[in-house]
Protein backbone atom coordinates (compact mmCIF):
# COMPACT_ATOMS: atom_id res chain seq x y z
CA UNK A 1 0.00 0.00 0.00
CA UNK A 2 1.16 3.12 -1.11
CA UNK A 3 0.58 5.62 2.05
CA UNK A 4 -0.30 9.70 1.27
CA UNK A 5 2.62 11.85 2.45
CA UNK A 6 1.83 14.97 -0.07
CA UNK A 7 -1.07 16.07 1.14
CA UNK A 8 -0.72 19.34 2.84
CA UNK A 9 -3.55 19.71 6.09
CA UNK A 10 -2.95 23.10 8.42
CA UNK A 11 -5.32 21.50 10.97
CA UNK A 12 -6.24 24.98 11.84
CA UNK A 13 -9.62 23.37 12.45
CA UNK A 14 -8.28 20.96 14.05
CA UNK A 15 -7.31 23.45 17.08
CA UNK A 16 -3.81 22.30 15.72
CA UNK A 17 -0.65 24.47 18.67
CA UNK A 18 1.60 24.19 15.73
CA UNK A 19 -0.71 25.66 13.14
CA UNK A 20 -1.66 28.80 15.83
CA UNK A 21 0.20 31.37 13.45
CA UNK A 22 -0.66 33.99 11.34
CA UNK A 23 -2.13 33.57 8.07
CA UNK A 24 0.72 33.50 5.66
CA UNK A 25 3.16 32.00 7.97
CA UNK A 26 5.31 28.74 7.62
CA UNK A 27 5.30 27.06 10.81
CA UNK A 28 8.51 24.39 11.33
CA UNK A 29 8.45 24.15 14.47
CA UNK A 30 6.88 22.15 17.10
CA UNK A 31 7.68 18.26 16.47
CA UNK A 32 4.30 17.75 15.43
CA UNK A 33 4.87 16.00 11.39
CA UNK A 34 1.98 17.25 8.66
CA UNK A 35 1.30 14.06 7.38
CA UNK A 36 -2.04 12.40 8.33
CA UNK A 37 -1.51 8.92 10.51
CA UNK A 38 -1.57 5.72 9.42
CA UNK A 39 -4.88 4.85 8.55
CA UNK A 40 -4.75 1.69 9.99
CA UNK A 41 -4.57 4.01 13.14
CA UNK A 42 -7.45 6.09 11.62
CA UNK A 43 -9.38 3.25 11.52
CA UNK A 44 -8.88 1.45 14.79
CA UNK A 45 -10.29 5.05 16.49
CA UNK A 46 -13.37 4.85 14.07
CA UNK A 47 -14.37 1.05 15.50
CA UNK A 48 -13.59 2.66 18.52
CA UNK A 49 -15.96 5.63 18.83
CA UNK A 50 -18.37 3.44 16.47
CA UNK A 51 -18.80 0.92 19.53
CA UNK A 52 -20.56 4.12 21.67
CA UNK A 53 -19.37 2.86 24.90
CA UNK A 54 -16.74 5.20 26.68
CA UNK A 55 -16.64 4.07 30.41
CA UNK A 56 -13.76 3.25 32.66
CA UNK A 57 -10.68 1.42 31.10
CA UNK A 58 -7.82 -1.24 32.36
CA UNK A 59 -4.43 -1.60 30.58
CA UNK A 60 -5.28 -4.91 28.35
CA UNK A 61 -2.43 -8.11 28.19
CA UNK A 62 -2.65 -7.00 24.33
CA UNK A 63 -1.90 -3.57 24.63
CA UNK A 64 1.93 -4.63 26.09
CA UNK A 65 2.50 -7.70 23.93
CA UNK A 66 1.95 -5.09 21.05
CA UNK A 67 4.54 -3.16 22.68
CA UNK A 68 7.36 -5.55 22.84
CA UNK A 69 6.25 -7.07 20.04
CA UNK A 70 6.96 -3.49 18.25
CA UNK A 71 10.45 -3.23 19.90
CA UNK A 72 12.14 -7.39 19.29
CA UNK A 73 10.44 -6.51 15.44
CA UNK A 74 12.08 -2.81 14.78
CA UNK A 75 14.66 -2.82 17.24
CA UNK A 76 15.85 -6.23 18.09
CA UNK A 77 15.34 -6.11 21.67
CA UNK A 78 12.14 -7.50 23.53
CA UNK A 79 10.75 -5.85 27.07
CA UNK A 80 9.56 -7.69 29.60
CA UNK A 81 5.84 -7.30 29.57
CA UNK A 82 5.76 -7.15 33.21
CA UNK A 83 8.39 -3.91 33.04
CA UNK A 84 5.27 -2.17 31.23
CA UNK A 85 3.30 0.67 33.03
CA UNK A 86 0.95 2.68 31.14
CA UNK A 87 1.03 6.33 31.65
CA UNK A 88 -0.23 9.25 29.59
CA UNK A 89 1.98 11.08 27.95
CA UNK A 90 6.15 10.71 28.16
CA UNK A 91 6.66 14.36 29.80
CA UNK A 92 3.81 13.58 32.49
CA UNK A 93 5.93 10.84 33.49
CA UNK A 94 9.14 12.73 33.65
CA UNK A 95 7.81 15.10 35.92
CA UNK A 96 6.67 11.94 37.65
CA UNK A 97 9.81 10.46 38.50
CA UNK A 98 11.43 13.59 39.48
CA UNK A 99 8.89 14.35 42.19
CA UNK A 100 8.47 10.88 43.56
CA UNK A 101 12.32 9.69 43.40
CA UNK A 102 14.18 13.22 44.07
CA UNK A 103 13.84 15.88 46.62
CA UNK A 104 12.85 19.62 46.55
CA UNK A 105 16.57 20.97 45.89
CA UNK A 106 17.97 18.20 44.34
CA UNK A 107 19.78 18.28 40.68
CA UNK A 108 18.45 16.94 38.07
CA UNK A 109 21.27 15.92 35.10
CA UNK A 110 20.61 16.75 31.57
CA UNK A 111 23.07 17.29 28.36
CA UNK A 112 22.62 20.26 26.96
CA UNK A 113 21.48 21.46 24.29
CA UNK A 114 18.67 19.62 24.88
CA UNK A 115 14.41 19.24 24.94
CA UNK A 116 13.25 22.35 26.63
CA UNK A 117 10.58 20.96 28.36
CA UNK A 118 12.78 18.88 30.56
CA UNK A 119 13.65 21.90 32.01
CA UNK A 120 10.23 22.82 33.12
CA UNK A 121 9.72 19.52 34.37
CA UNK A 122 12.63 19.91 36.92
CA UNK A 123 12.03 23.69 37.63
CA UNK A 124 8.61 23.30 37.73
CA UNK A 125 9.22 20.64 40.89
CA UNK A 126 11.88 22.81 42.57
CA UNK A 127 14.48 21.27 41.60
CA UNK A 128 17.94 22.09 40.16
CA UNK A 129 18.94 22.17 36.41
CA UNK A 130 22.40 20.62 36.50
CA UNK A 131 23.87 19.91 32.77
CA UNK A 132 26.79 17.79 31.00
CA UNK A 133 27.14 19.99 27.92
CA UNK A 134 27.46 18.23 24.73
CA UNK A 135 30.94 18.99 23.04
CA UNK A 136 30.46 20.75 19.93
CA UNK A 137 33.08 20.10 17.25
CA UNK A 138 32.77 23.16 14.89
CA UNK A 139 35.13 21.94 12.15
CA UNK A 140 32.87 18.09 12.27
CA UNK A 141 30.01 19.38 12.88
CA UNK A 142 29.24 16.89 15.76
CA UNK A 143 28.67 16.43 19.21
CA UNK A 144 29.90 14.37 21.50
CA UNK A 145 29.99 13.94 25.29
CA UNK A 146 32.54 15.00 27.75
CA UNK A 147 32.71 11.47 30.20
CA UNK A 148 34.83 13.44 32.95
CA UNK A 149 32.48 16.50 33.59
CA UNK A 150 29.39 13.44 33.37
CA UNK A 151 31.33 11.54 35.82
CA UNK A 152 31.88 14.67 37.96
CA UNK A 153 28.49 15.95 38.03
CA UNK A 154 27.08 12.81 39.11
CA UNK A 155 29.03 11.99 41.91
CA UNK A 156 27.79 15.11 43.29
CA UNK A 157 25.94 13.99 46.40
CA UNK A 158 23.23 16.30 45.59
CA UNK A 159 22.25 14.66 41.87
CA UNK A 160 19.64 11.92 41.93
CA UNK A 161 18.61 11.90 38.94
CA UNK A 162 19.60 12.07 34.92
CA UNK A 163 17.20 12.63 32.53
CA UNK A 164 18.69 11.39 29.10
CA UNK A 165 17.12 11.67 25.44
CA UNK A 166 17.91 9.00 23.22
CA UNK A 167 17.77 9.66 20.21
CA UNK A 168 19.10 12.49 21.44
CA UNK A 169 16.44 16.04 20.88
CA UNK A 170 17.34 18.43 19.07
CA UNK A 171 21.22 17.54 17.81
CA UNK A 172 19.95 13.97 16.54
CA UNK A 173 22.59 11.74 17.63
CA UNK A 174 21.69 8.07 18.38
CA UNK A 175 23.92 7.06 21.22
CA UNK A 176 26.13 3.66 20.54
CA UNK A 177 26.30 0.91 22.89
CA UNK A 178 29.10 1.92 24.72
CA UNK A 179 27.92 5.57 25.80
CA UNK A 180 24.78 4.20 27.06
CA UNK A 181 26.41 1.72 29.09
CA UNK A 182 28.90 3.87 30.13
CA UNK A 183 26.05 6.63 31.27
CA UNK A 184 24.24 3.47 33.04
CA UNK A 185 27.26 2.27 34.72
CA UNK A 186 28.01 5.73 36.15
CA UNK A 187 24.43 6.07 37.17
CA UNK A 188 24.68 2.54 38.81
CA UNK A 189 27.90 3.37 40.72
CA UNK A 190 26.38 6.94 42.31
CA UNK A 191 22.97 5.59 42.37
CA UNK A 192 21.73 8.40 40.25
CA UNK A 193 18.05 7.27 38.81
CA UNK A 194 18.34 7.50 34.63
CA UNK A 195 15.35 8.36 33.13
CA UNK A 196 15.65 8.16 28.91
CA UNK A 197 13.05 9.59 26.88
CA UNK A 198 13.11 7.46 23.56
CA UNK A 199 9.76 8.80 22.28
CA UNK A 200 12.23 9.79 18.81
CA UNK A 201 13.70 6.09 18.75
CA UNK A 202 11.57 4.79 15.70
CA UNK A 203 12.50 7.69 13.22
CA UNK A 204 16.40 6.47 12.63
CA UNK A 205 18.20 6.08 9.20
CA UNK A 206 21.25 4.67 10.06
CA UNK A 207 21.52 0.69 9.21
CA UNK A 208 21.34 -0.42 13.00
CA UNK A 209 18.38 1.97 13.93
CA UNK A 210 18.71 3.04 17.82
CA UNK A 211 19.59 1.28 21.02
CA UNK A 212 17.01 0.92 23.86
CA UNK A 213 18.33 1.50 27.22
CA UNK A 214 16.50 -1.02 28.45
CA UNK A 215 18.34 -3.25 26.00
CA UNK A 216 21.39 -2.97 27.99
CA UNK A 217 23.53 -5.75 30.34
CA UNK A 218 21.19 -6.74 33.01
CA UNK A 219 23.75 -5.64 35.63
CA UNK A 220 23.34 -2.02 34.57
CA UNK A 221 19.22 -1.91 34.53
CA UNK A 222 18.96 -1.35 38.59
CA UNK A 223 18.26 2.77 38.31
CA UNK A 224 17.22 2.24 34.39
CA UNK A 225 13.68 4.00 33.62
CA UNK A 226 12.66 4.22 29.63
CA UNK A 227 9.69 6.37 28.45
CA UNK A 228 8.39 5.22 24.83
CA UNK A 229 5.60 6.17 22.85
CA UNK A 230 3.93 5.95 19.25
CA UNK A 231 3.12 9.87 19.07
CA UNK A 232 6.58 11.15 17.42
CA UNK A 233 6.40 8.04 14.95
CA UNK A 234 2.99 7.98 14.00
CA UNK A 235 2.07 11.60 14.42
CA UNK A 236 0.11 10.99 17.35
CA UNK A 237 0.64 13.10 20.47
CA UNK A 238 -3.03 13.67 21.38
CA UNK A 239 -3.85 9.78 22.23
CA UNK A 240 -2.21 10.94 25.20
CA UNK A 241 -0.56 7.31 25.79
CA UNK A 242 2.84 5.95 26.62
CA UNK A 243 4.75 2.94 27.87
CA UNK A 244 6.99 3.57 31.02
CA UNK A 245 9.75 0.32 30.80
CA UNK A 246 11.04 -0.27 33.96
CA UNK A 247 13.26 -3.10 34.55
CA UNK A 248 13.67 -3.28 38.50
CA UNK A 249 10.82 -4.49 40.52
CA UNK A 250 11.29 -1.75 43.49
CA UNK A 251 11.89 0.49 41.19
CA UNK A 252 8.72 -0.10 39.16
CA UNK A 253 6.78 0.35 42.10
CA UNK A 254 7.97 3.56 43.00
CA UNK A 255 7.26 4.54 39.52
CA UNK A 256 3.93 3.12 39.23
CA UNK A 257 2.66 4.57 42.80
CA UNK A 258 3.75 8.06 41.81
CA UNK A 259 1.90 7.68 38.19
CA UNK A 260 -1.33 6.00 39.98
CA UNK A 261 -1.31 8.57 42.45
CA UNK A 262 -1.18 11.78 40.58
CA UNK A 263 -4.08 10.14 38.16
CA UNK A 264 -1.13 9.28 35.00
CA UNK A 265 -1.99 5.71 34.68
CA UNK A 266 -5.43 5.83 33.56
CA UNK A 267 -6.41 5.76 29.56
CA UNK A 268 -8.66 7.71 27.44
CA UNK A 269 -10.91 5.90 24.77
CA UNK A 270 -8.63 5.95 22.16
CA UNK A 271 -5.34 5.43 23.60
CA UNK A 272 -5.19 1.77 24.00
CA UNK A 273 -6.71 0.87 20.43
CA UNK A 274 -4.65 4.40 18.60
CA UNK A 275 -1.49 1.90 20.63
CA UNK A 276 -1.92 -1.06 19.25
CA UNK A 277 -3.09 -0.69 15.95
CA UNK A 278 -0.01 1.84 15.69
CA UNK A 279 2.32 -0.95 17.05
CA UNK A 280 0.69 -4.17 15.36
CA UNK A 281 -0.02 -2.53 11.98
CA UNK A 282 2.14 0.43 11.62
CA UNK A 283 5.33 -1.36 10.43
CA UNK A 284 4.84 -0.63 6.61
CA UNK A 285 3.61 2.60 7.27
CA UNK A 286 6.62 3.69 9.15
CA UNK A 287 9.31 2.52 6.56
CA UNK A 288 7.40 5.00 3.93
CA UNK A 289 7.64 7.41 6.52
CA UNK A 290 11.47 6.98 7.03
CA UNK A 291 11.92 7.05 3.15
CA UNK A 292 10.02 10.73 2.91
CA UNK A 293 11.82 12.44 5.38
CA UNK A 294 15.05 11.52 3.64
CA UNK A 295 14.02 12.38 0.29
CA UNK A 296 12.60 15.58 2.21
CA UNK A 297 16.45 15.80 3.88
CA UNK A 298 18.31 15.57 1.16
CA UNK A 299 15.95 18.43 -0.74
CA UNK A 300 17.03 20.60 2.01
CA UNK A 301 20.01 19.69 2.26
CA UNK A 302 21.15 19.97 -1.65
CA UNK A 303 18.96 23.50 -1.68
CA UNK A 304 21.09 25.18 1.21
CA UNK A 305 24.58 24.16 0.02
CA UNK A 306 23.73 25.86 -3.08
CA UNK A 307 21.62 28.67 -1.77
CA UNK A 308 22.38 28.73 1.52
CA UNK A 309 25.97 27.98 2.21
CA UNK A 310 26.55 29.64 5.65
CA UNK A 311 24.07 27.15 7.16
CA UNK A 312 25.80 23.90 8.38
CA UNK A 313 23.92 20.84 9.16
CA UNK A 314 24.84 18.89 12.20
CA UNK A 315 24.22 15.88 11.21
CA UNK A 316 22.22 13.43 12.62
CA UNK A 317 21.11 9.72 11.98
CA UNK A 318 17.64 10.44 13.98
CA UNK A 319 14.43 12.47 13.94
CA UNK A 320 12.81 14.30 11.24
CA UNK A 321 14.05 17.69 13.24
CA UNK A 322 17.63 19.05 11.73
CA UNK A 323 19.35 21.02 13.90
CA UNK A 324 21.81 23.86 11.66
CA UNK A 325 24.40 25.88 13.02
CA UNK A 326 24.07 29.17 12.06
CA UNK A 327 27.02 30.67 13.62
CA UNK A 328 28.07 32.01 10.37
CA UNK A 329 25.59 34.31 9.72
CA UNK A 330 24.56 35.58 13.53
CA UNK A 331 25.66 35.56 16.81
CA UNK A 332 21.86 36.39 18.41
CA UNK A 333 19.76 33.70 16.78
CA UNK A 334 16.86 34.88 18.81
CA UNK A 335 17.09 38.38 16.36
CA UNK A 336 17.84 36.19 13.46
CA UNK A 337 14.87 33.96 13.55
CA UNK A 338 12.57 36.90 14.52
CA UNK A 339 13.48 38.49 11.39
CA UNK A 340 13.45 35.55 8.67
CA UNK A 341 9.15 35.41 10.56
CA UNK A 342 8.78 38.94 9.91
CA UNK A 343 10.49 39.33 6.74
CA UNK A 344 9.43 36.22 5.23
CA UNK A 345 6.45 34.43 7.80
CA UNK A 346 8.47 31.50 8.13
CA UNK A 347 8.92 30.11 11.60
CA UNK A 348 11.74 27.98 13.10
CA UNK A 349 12.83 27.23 16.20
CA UNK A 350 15.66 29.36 17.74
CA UNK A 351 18.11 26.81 19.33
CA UNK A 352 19.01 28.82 22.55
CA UNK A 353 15.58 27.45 24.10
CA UNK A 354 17.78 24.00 24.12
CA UNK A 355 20.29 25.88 26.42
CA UNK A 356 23.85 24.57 26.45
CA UNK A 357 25.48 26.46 22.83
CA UNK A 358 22.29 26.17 21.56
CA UNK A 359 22.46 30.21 21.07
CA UNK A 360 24.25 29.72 17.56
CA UNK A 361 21.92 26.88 16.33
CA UNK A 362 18.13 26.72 15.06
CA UNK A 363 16.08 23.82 14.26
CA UNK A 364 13.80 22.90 11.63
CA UNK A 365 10.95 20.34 11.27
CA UNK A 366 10.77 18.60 7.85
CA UNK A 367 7.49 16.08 8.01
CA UNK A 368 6.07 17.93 5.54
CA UNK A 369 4.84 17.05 1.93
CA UNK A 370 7.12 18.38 -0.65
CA UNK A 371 5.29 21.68 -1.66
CA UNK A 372 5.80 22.97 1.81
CA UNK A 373 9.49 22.54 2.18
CA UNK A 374 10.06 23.88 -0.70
CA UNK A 375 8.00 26.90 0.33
CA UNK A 376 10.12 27.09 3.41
CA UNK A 377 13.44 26.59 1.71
CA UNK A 378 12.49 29.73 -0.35
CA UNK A 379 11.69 31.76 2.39
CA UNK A 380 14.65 30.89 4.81
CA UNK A 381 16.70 31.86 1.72
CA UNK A 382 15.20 35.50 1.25
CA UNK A 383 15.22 35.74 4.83
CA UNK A 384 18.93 35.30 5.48
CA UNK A 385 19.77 37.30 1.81
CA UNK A 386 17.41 40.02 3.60
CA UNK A 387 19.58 39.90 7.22
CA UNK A 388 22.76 39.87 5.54
């Protein structure tokens, strides 16, 4: 089956947050994609709301054998089903964990530059932003991570917890084997709890795809929590649904009192059927997907070398989200991007949000049919002509 990934829908009926803009601006923003689901999804919600009955619902044995089953088929590795608590949405269950296994005043470990809502999440609790800032090389354009200032930060008795995104958000870098076990073994040693968000895991082009943390040496699981979910890969953040993985049995607890008791645990009517048809059926649909974003990267790509050539692309074997350092042209990116959606009504995302050097970065969303990258291309290149 040959899936739709042209048609252009601005959802503005739809109450769509990305789509809140003006009328002839280009939003490329918010890591929502344009593309309509799967409709194998589409139609799993119809049978759904067709059935008229909307009461009270339990977490089904199906609804986790879907999940593993989706993770030994795409990624090689197979959860436990009994490591499986449901919770509604991956961020909900960040802010979770931080209140129910850290303290007011605590630190909270993250690597800059980085998701900014995981900042609000620890904030937000009263606890302390504490970050191991990627290491930027300019002349590679790649990051990497700096093991002595991770190792540092968290032996510092007052971090308890490390919040890591893999696939890493916004730079794109899948983390090998070896970092992740490193990260877990220094987490393990300090007994720092590591929480990884892997809600961008599915949308990979390397050969290998990602690595689940959960996937990891038994030895190193102890403080391991993982956070997945079908809404980056299928386009569906509003089912509100997501799969907490938690290897240790003490652990899970904790995690599964503090999502039960602040009312996380409990799904809508759609969540549990949008999950598994997503999971069961989705496999076909997200290969397509994989194959339009990089026909949709490489547009860009080709268009800003030639147009463009003072914007360098970090590159990335993850998410449809491409993160450009735009040191060459600006050093206030907040002034540059304000001016390309004046000049031009296109909208990207200024990287300093991300914190860390995130100041001399922006990122753009490309899960969009053809027509409007191209439309964005154009306007990012008057815009930046214009600044210049």
């Amino acid at each position: 089956m040959d899936y739709d990934f042209e048609t252009l829908n601005k959802k503005r009926a739809g109450n769509s947050a990305k789509w809140d803009v003006g009328q002839n601006e280009l939003p490329m923003t918010i890591a929502d994609m344009d593309f309509k689901t799967a409709p194998e999804i589409i139609q799993a919600l119809q049978d759904k709301i067709s059935m008229g009955l909307f009461g009270y619902e339990e977490i089904p044995d199906e609804y986790r054998k879907a999940v593993a089953d989706w993770y030994e088929t795409e990624h090689h590795v197979r959860p436990h089903e009994d490591w499986m608590v449901f919770a509604t949405g991956v961020v909900p269950s960040i802010s979770s964990a931080v209140r129910r296994l850290t303290s007011l005043g605590d630190n909270v470990l993250v690597q800059a530059p980085v998701y900014n809502v995981f900042y609000n999440s620890i904030v937000n609790n009263g606890r302390h932003v504490v970050s191991n800032d990627l290491v930027y090389d300019q002349a590679n354009h790649q990051y990497s991570i700096n093991f002595d200032d991770l190792e540092k930060k968290m032996s510092d008795p007052l971090t308890n917890m490390m919040i890591l995104c893999n696939p890493h958000n916004p730079v794109g870098k899948i983390w090998t084997v070896d970092e992740l076990t490193k990260i877990a073994a220094l987490s393990l040693k300090d007994d720092v709890k590591l929480f990884s968000d892997e809600i961008h895991g599915d949308v990979t082009f390397n050969e290998k795809g990602y690595n689940p943390v959960f996937g990891l040496e038994e030895k190193y699981l102890k403080n391991v929590i993982v956070a997945v979910s079908p809404s980056k890969t299928f386009n569906v953040a509003a089912l509100h649904a997501s799969t907490v993985i938690v290897p240790d049995a003490n652990l899970r607890a904790q995690v599964s009192r503090s999502l039960n008791s602040e009312e996380l645990a409990e799904p809508n009517l759609v969540a549990v059927p949008g999950t598994i048809a997503a999971y069961t059926k989705g496999h076909e649909w997200l290969q397509q997907l994989k194959q339009k974003v990089l026909e949709n990267r490489k547009l860009v790509l080709d268009f800003l070398a030639e147009n463009v050539p003072d914007i360098k692309w970090v590159r990335g074997d993850a998410t449809y989200l491409l993160w450009f350092d735009v040191s060459k042209i600006t050093e206030n990116v907040d002034e540059l991007t304000d001016f390309i959606r004046k000049d031009t009504g296109l909208i990207v995302t200024p990287g300093d949000v991300y914190g860390g050097d995130g100041q001399h970065f922006i990122r753009m969303n490309i899960a969009s049919p053809t027509e409007m990258i191209q439309d964005g291309l154009n306007r990012l290149q008057k815009g930046i002509n214009d600044y210049k």
